[in-house]
N, C-alpha and C. Protein backbone atom coordinates (compact mmCIF):
# COMPACT_ATOMS: atom_id res chain seq x y z
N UNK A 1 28.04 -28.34 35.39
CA UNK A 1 28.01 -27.63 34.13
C UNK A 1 27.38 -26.26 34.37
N UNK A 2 27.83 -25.36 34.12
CA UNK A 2 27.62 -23.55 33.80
C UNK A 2 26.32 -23.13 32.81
N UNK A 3 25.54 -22.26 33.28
CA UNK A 3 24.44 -22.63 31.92
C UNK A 3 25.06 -20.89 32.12
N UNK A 4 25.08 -20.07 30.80
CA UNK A 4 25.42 -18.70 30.74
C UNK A 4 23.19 -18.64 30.89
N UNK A 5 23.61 -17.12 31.16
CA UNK A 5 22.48 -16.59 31.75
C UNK A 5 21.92 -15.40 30.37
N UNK A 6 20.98 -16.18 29.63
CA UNK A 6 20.38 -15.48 28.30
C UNK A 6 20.12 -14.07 28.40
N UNK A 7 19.77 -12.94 27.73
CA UNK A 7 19.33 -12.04 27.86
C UNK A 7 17.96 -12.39 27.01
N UNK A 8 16.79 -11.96 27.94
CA UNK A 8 15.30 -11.98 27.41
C UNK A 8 15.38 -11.36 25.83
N UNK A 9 15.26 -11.70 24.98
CA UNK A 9 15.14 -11.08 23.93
C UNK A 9 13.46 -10.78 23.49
N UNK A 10 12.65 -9.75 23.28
CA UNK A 10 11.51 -9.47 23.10
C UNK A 10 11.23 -9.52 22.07
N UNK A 11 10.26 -10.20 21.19
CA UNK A 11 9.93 -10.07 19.74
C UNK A 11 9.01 -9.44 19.40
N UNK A 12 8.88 -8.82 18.39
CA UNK A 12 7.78 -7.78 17.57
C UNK A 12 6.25 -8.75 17.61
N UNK A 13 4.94 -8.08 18.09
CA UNK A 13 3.92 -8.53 17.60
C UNK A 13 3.53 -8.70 16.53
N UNK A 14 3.17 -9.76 16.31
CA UNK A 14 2.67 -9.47 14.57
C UNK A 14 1.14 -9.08 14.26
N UNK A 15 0.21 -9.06 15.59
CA UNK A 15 -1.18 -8.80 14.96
C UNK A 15 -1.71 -8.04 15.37
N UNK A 16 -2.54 -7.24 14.78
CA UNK A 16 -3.09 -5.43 15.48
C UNK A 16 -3.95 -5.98 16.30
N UNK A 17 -3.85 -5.49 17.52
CA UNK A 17 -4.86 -5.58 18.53
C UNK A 17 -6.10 -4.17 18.26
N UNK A 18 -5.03 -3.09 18.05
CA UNK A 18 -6.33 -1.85 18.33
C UNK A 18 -5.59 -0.94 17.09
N UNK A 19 -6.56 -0.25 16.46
CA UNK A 19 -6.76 0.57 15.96
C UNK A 19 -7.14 2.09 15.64
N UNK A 20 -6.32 2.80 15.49
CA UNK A 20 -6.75 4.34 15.22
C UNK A 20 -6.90 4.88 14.47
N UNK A 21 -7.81 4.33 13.51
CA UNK A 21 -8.67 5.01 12.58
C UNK A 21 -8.11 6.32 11.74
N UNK A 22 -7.51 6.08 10.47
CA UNK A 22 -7.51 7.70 9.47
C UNK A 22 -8.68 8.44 9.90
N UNK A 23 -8.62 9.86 10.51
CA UNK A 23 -9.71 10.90 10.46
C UNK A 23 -9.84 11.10 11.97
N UNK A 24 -9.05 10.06 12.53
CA UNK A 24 -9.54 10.08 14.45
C UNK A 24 -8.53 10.87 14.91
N UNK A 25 -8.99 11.77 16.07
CA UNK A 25 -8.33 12.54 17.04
C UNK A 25 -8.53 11.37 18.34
N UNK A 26 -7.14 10.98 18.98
CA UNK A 26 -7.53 10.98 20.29
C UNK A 26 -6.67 11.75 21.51
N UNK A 27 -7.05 12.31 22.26
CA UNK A 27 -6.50 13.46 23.18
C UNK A 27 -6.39 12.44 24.51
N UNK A 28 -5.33 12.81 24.71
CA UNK A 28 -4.97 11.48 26.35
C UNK A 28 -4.04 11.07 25.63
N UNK A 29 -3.48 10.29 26.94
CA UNK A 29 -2.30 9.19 27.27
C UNK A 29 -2.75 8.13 26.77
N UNK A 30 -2.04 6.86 25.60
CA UNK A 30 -2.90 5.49 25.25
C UNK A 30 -1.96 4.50 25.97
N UNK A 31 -2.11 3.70 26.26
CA UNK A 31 -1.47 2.57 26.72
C UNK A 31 -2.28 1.50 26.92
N UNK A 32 -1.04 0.59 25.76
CA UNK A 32 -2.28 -0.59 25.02
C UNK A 32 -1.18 -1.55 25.01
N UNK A 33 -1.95 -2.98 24.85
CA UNK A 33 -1.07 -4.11 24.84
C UNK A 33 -1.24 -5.18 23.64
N UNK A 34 0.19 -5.43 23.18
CA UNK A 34 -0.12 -6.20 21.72
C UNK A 34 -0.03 -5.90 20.79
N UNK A 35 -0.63 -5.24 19.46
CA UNK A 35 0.03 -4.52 18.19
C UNK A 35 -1.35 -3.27 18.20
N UNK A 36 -0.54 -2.14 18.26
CA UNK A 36 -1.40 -0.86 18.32
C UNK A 36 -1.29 -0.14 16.66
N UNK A 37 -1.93 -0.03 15.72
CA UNK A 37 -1.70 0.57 14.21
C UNK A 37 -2.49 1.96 14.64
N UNK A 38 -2.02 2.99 14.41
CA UNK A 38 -2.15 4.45 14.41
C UNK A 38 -2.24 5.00 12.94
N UNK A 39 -3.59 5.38 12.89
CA UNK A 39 -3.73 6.06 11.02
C UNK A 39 -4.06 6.89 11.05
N UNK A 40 -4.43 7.46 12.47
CA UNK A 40 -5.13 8.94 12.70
C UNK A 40 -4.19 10.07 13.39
N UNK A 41 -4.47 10.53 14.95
CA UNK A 41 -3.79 11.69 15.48
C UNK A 41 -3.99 11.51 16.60
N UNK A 42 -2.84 11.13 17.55
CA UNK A 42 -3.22 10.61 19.01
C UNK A 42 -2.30 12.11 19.63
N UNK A 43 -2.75 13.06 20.30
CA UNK A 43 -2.46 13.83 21.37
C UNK A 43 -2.03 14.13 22.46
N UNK A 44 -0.97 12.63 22.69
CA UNK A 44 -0.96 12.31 24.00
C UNK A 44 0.44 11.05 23.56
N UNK A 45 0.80 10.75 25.23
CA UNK A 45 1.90 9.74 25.34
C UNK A 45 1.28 8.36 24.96
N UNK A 46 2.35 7.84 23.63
CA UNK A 46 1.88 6.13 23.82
C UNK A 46 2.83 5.50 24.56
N UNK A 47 2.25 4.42 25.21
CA UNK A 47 2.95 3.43 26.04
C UNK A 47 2.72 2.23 25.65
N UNK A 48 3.27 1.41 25.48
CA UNK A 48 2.87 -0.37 26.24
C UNK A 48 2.85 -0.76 27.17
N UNK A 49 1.85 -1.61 27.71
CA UNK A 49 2.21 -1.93 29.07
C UNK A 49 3.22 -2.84 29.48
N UNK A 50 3.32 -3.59 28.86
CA UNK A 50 4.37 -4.83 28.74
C UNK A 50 5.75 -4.05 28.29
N UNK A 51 6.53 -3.86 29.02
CA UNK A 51 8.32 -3.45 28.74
C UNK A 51 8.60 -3.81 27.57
N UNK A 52 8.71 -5.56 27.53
CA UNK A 52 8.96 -6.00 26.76
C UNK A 52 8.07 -6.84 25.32
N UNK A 53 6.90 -6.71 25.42
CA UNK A 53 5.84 -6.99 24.36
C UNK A 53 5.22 -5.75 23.84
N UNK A 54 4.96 -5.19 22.42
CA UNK A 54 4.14 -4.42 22.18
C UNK A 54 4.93 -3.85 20.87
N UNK A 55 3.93 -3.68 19.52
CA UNK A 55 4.27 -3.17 18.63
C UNK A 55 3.54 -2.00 18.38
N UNK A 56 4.47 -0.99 17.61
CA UNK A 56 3.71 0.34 17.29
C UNK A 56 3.62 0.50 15.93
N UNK A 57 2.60 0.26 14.87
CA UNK A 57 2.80 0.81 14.02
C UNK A 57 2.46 2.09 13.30
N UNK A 58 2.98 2.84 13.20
CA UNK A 58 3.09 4.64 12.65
C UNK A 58 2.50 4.60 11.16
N UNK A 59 1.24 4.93 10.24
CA UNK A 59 1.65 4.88 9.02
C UNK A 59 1.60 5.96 8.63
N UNK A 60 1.76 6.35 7.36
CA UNK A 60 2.41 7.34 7.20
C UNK A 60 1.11 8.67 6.82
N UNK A 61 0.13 8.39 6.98
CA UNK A 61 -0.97 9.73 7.47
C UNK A 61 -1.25 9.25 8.92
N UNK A 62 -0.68 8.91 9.51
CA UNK A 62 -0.92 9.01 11.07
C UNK A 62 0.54 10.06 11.96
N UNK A 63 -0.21 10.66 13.06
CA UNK A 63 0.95 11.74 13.61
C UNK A 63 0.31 11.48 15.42
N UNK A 64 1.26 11.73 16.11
CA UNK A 64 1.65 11.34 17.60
C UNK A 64 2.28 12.62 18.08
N UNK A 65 1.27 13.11 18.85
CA UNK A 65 2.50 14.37 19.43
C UNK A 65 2.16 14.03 21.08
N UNK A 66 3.71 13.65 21.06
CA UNK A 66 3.96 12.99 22.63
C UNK A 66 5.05 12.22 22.28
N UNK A 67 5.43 11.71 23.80
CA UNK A 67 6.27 10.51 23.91
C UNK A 67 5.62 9.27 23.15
N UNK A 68 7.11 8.53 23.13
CA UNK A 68 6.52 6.80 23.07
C UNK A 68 7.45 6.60 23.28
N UNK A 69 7.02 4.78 23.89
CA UNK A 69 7.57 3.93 25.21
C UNK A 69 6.86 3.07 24.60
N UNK A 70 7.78 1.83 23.83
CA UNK A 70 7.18 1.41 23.03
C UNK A 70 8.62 -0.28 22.60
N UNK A 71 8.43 -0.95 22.70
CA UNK A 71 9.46 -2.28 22.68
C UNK A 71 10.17 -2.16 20.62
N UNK A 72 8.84 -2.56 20.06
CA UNK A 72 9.10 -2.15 18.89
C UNK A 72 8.16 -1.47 18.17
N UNK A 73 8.87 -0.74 17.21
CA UNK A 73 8.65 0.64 16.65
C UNK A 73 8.45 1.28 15.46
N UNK A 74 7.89 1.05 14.73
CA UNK A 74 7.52 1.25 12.94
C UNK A 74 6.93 2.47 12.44
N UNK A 75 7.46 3.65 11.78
CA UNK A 75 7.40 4.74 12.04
C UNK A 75 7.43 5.06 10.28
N UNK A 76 5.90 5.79 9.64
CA UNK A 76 6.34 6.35 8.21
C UNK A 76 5.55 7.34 8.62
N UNK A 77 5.35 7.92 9.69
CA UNK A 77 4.60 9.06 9.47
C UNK A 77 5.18 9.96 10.70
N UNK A 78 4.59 10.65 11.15
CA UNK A 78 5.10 11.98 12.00
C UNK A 78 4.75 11.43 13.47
N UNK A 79 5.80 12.03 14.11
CA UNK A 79 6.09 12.13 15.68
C UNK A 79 6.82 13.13 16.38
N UNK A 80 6.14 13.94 17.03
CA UNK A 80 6.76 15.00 17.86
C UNK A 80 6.87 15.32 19.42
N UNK A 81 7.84 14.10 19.23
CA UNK A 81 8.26 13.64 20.48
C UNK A 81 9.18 12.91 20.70
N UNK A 82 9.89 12.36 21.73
CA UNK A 82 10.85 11.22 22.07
C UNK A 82 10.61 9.71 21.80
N UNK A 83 11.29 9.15 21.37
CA UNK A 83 10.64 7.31 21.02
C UNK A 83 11.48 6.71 21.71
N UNK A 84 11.41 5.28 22.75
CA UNK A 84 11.98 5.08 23.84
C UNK A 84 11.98 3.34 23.31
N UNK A 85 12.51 2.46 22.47
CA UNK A 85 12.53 1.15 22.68
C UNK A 85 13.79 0.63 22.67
N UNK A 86 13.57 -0.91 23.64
CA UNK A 86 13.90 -1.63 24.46
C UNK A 86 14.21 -3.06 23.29
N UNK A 87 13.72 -2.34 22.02
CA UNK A 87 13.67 -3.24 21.01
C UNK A 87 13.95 -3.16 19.42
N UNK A 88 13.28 -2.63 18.78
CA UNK A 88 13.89 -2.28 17.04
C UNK A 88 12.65 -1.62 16.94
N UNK A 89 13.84 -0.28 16.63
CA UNK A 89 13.02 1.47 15.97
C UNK A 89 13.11 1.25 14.51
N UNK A 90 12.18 0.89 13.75
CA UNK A 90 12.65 1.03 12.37
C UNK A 90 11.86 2.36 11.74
N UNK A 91 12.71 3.44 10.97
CA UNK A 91 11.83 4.52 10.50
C UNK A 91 11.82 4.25 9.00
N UNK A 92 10.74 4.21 8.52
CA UNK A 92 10.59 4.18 6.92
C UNK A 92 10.92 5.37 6.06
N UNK A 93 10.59 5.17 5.04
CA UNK A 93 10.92 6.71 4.39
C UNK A 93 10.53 7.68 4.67
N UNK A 94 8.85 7.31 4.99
CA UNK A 94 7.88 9.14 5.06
C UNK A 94 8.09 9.74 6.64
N UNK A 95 8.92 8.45 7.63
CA UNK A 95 9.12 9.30 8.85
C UNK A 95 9.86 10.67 8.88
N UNK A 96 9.02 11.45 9.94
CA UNK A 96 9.64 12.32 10.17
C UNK A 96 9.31 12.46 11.84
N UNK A 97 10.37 12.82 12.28
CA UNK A 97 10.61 12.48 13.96
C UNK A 97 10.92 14.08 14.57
N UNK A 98 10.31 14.81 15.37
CA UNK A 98 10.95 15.85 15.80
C UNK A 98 11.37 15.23 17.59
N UNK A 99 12.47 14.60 17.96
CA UNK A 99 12.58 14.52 18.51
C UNK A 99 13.76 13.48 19.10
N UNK A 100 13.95 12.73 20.37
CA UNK A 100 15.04 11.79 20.49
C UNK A 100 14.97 10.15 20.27
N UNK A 101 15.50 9.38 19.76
CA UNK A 101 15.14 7.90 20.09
C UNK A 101 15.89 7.33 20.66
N UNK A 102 15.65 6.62 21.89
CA UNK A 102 16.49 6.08 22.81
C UNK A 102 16.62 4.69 22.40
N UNK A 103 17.18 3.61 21.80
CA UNK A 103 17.05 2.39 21.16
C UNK A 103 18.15 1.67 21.35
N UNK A 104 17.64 0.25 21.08
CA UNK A 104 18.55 -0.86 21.05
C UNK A 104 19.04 -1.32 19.69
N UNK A 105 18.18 -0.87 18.80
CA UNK A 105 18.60 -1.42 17.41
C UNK A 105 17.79 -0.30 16.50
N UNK A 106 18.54 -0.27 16.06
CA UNK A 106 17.35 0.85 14.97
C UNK A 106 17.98 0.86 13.50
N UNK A 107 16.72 0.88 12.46
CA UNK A 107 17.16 1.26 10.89
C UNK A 107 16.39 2.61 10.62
N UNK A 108 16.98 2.67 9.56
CA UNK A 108 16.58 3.97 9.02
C UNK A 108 16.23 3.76 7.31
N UNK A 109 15.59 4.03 6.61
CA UNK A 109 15.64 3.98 5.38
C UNK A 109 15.78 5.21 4.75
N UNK A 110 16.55 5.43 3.55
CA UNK A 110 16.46 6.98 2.19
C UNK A 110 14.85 7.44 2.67
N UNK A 111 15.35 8.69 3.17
CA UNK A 111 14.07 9.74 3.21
C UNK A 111 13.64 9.55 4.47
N UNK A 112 13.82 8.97 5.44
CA UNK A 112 13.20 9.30 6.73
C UNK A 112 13.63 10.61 7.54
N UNK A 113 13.59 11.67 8.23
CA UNK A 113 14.18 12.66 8.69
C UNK A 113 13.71 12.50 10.46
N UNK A 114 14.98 12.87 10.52
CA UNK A 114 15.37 12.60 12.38
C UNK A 114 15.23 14.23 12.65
N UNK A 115 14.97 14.73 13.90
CA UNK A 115 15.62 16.83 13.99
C UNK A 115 15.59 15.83 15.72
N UNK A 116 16.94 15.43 16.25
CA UNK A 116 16.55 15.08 16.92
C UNK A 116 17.94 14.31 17.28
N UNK A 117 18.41 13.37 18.18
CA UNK A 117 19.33 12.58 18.23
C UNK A 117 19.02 10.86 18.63
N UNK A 118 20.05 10.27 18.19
CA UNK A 118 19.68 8.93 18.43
C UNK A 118 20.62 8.25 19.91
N UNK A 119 20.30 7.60 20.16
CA UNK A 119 20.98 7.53 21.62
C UNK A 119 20.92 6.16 21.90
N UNK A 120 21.80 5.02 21.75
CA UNK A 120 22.46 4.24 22.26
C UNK A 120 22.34 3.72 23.78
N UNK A 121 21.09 3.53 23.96
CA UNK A 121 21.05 3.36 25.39
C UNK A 121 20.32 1.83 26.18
N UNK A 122 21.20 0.85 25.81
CA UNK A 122 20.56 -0.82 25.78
C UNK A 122 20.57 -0.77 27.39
N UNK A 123 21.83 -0.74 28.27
CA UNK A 123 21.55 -0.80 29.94
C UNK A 123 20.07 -0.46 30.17
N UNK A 124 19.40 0.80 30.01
CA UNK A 124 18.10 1.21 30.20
C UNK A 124 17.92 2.19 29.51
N UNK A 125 17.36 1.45 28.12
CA UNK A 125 16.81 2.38 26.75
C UNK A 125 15.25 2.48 27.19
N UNK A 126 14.25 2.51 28.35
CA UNK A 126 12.85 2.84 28.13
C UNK A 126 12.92 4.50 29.04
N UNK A 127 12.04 5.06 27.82
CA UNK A 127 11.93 6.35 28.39
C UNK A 127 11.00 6.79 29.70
N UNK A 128 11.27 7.34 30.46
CA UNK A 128 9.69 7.26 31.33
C UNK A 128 9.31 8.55 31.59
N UNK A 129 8.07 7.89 30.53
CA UNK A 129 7.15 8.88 30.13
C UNK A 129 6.53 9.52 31.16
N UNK A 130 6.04 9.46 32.64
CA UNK A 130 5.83 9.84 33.72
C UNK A 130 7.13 10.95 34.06
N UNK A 131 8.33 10.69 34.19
CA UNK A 131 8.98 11.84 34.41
C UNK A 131 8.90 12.84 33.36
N UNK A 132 8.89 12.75 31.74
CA UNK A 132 8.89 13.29 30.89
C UNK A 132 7.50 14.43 31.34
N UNK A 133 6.65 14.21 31.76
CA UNK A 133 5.35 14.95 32.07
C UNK A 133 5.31 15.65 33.32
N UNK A 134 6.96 15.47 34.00
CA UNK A 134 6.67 15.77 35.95
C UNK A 134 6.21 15.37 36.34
N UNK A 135 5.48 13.66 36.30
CA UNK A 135 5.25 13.14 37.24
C UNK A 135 5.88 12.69 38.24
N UNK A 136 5.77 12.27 39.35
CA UNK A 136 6.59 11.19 40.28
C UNK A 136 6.11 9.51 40.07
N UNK A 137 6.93 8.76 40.16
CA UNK A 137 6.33 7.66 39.99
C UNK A 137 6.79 7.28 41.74
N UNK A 138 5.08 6.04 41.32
CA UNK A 138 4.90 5.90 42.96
C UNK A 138 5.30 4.31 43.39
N UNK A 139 5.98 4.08 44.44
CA UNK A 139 6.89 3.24 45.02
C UNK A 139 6.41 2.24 46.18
């Protein structure tokens, strides 16, 4: 008997691991594992470490200027940058995105604004954020 060969399907976290505080600046690269909620102003690339585990949630007085590399993706507030999941981009109304989302599934709701393109890219939808910066990644 033939067993077909599943594709890993990754599911959304459901519980905030870490927090970024309304009123917080943080400057740097974050890369966190588990459910990350952003209410403040991160300055830098978010990542997950896990490809396939890690939720982002965006609210809508929180802003990200950088990449994200991110499985799944919850977005009512500002991002000025590229969003890279491997999993479901959902943008709410108050999003506003200056930039690309590379995704496997994505919604959109009345009033979210894209300046930016959406891109269809399931073979290998994660962005890497290391080349995005000129890095080399090491082998």
């Amino acid at each position: 008997m033939m067993k077909r060969n599943k594709e890993k399907v990754s599911k959304p976290v459901e519980t905030i691991d870490t927090l970024i505080g309304a009123g917080s600046i943080l400057q740097g690269d974050l890369e966190f594992t588990g459910g990350l909620r952003v209410d403040g102003h991160i300055k830098g690339h978010v990542s997950a470490q896990d490809s396939n585990n890690g939720t982002l949630v965006l609210s809508e007085s929180g802003i990200i200027e950088g990449d994200v590399n991110v499985p799944h993706v919850v977005v009512n507030g500002t991002v000025k940058g590229n969003i890279a999941s491997n999993g479901h981009v959902e943008l709410q109304s108050n999003a506003n995105i200056s930039g690309d989302i590379h995704y496997k599934a994505v919604e959109m709701e009345l009033g979210a604004v894209l300046n930016g393109s959406l891109v269809s890219d399931v073979s290998s939808p994660v962005y890497d954020v290391a080349a995005s910066k000129g890095e080399k990644k090491a082998q």
